[in-house]
Each structure stands twice: as C-alpha cells, then as structure tokens.
C-alpha atoms as a PDB file:
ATOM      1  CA  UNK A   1      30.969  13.368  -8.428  1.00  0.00           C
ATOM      2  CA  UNK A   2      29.935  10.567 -11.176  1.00  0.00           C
ATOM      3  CA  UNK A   3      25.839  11.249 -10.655  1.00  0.00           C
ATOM      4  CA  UNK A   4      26.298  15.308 -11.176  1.00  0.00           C
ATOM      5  CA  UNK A   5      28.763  14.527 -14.061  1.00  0.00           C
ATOM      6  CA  UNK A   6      25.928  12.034 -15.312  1.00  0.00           C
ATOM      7  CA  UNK A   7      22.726  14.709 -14.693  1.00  0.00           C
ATOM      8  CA  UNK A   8      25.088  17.733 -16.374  1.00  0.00           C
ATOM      9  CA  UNK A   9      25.825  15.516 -19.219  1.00  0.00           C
ATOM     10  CA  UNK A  10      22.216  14.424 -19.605  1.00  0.00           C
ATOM     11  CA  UNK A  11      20.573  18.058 -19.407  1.00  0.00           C
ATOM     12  CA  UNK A  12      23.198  19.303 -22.001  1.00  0.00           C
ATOM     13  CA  UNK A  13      21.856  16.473 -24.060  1.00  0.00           C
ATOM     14  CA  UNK A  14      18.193  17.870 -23.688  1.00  0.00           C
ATOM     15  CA  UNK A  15      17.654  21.028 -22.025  1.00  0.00           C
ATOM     16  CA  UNK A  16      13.692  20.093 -21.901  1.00  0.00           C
ATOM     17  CA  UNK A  17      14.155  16.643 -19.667  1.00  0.00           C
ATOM     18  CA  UNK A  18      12.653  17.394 -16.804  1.00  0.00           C
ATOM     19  CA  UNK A  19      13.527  14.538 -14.870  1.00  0.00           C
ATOM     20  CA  UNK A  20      17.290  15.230 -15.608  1.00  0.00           C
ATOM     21  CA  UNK A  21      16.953  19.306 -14.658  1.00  0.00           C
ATOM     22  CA  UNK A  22      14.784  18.072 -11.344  1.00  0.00           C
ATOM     23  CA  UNK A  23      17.572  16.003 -10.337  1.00  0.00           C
ATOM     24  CA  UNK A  24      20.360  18.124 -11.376  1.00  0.00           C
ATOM     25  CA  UNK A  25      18.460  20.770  -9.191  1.00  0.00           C
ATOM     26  CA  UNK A  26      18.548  17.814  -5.961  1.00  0.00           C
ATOM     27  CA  UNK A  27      22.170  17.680  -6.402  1.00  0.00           C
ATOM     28  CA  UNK A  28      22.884  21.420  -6.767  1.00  0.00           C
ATOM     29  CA  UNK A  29      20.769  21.798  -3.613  1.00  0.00           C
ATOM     30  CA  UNK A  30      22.762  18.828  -1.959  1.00  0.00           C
ATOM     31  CA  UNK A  31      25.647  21.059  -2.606  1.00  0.00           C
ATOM     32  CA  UNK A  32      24.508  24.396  -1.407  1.00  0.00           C
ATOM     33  CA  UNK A  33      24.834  25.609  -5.240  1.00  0.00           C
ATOM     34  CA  UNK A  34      20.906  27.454  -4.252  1.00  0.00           C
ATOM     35  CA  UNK A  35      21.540  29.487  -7.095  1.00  0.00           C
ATOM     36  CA  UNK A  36      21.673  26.810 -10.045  1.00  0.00           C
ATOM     37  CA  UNK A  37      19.370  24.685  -8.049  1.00  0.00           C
ATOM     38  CA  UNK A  38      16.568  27.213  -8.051  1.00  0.00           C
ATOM     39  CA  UNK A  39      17.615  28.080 -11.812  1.00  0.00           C
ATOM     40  CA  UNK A  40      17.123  23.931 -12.639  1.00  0.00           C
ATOM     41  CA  UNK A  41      13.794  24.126 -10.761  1.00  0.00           C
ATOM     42  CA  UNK A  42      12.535  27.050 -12.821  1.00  0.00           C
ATOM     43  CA  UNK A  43      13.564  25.542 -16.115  1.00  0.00           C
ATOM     44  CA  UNK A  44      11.562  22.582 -14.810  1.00  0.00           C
ATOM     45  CA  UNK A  45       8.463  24.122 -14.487  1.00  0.00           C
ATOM     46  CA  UNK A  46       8.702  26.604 -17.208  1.00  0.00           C
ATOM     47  CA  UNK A  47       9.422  23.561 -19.494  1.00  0.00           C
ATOM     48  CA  UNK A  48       6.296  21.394 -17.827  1.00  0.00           C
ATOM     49  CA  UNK A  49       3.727  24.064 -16.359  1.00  0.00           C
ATOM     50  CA  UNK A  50       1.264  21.216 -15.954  1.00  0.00           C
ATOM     51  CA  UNK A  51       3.897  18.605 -14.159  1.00  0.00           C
ATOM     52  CA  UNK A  52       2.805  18.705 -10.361  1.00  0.00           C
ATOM     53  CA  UNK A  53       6.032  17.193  -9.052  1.00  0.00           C
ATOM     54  CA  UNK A  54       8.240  19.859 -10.653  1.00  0.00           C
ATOM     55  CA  UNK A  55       5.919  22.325  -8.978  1.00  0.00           C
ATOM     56  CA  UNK A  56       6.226  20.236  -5.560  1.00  0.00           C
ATOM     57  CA  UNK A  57       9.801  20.008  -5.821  1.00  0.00           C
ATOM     58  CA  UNK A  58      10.078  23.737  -6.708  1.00  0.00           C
ATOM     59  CA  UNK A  59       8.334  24.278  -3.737  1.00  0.00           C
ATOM     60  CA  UNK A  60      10.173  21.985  -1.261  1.00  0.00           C
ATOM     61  CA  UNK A  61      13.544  24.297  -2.643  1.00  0.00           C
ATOM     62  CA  UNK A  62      11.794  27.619  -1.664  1.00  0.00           C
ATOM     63  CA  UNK A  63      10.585  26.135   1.104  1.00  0.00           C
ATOM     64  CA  UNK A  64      14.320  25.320   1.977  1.00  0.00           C
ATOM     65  CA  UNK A  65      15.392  28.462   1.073  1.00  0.00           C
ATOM     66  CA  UNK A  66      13.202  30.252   3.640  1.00  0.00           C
ATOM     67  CA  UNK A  67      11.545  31.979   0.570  1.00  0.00           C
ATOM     68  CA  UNK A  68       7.790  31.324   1.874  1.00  0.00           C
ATOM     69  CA  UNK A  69       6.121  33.735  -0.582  1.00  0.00           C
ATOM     70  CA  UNK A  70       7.345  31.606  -4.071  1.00  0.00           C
ATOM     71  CA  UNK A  71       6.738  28.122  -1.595  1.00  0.00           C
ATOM     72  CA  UNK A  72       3.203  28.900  -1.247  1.00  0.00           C
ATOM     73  CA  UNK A  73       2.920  29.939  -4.726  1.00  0.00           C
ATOM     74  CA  UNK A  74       4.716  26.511  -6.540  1.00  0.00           C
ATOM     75  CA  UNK A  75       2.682  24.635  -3.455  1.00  0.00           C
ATOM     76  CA  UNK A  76      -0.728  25.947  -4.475  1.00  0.00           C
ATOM     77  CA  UNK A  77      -0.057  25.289  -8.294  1.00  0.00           C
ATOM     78  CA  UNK A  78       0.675  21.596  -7.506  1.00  0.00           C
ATOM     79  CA  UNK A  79      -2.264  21.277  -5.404  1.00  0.00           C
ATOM     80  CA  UNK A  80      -4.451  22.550  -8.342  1.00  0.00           C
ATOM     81  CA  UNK A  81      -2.396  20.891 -10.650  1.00  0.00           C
ATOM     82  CA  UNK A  82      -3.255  17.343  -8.816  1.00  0.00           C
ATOM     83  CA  UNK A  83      -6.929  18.695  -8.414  1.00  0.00           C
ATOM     84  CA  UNK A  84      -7.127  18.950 -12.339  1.00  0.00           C
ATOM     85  CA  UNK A  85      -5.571  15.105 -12.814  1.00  0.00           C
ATOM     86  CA  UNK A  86      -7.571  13.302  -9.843  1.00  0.00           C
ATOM     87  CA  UNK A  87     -10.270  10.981  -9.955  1.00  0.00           C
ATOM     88  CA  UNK A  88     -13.538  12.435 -10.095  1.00  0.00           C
ATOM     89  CA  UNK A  89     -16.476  11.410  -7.683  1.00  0.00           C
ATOM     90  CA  UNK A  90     -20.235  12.696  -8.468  1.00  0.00           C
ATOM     91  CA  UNK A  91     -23.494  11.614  -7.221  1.00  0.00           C
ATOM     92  CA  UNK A  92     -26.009  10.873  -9.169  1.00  0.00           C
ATOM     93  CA  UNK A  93     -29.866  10.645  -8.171  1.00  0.00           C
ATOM     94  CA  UNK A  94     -31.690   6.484  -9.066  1.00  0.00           C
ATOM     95  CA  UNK A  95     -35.030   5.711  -8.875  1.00  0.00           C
ATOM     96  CA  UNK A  96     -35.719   3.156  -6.186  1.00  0.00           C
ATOM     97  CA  UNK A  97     -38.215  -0.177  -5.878  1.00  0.00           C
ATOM     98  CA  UNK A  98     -40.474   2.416  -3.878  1.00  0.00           C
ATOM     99  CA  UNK A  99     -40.419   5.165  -5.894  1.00  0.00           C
ATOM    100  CA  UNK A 100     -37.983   7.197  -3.963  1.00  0.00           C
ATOM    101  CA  UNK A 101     -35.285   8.354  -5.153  1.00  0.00           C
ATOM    102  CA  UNK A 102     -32.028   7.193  -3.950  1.00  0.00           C
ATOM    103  CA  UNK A 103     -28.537   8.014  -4.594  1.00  0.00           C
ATOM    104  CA  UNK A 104     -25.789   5.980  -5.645  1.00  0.00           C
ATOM    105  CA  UNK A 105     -22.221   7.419  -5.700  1.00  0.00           C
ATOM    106  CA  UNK A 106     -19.939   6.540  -8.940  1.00  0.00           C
ATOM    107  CA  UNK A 107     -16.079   7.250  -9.443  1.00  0.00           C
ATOM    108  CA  UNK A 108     -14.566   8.001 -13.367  1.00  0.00           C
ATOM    109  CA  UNK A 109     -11.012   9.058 -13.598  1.00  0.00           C
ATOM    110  CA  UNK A 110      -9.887  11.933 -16.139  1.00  0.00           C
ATOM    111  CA  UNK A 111      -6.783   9.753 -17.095  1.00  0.00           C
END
C-alpha cells in the first residue's frame, strides 16, 4: 500500500524520525506484522527516551499484544514523562490587610 511504501521510504531516509518509525509501527500493527511493529516502537523510544507519546504508543502495542508486564512499564514512563513536562502549580504564603497571612495559588509552566 502507497502510505507503508511512503513510511518505509521515509524511515530508510532517517532511521532517527520518530514520527515516521511510530507510524510505520501503526501500519505494521494494522497488518498483524507484531513483530516489526514492536521492533518500530522500540527504535522509537530508544531514539526519544524523553518523548511521552512514543512511550504511550509503545504501550497501547503491548497493551494489544496482551504483554501487560512491558504495558505497564512504557505506561508508567509516559506518565512520569508528562509529570516532568506539565505545568507546575505551588502555593505561596501573602501577607494580608490584617496581618494574616493568606495564600494565593500561582501557575508557571516548565516549557
């Protein structure tokens, strides 16, 4: 099919696109080719530790697969992963009119 044909020609180009091995993995899986999906996952994540959605996607294959051990594993890395890279929420004591202290609550983003 043209889009495989277009996602092997693309990853042959660049072995380190992620986007092009994550979708060559979709297709693979679409395919029942588990074996060179999961092998197009892998190189995902091995090429992008830090990229949550290769993790997610990783997971959604094992989860797939049945293979609930490596699931949890690729699940809980992209849930830290997105922990590291989310907006960041702290309180912080202010001195009130009164003299009490009050709180406000302020938002800054790591990105």
């Amino acid at each position: 099919d043209k889009s495989e044909q277009c996602f092997r020609e693309a990853v042959a180009l660049d072995q380190r696109m992620v986007p092009g091995l994550l979708l060559y993995g979709m297709v693979c899986c679409l395919d029942e080719r588990y074996s060179e999906a999961e092998h197009f996952f892998e190189m995902a994540t091995t090429t992008e530790p830090e990229n949550a959605i290769a993790w997610t996607m990783r997971g959604l294959y094992y989860e797939h697969s049945g293979n609930g051990i490596y699931e949890d594993m690729c699940f809980q890395e992209a849930s830290k992963l997105n922990l590291d890279h989310a907006p960041r929420t702290f309180i912080a004591p202010q001195a009130t009119a009164g003299g009490r202290k009050g709180v406000t609550q302020s938002k800054t983003s790591v990105l």
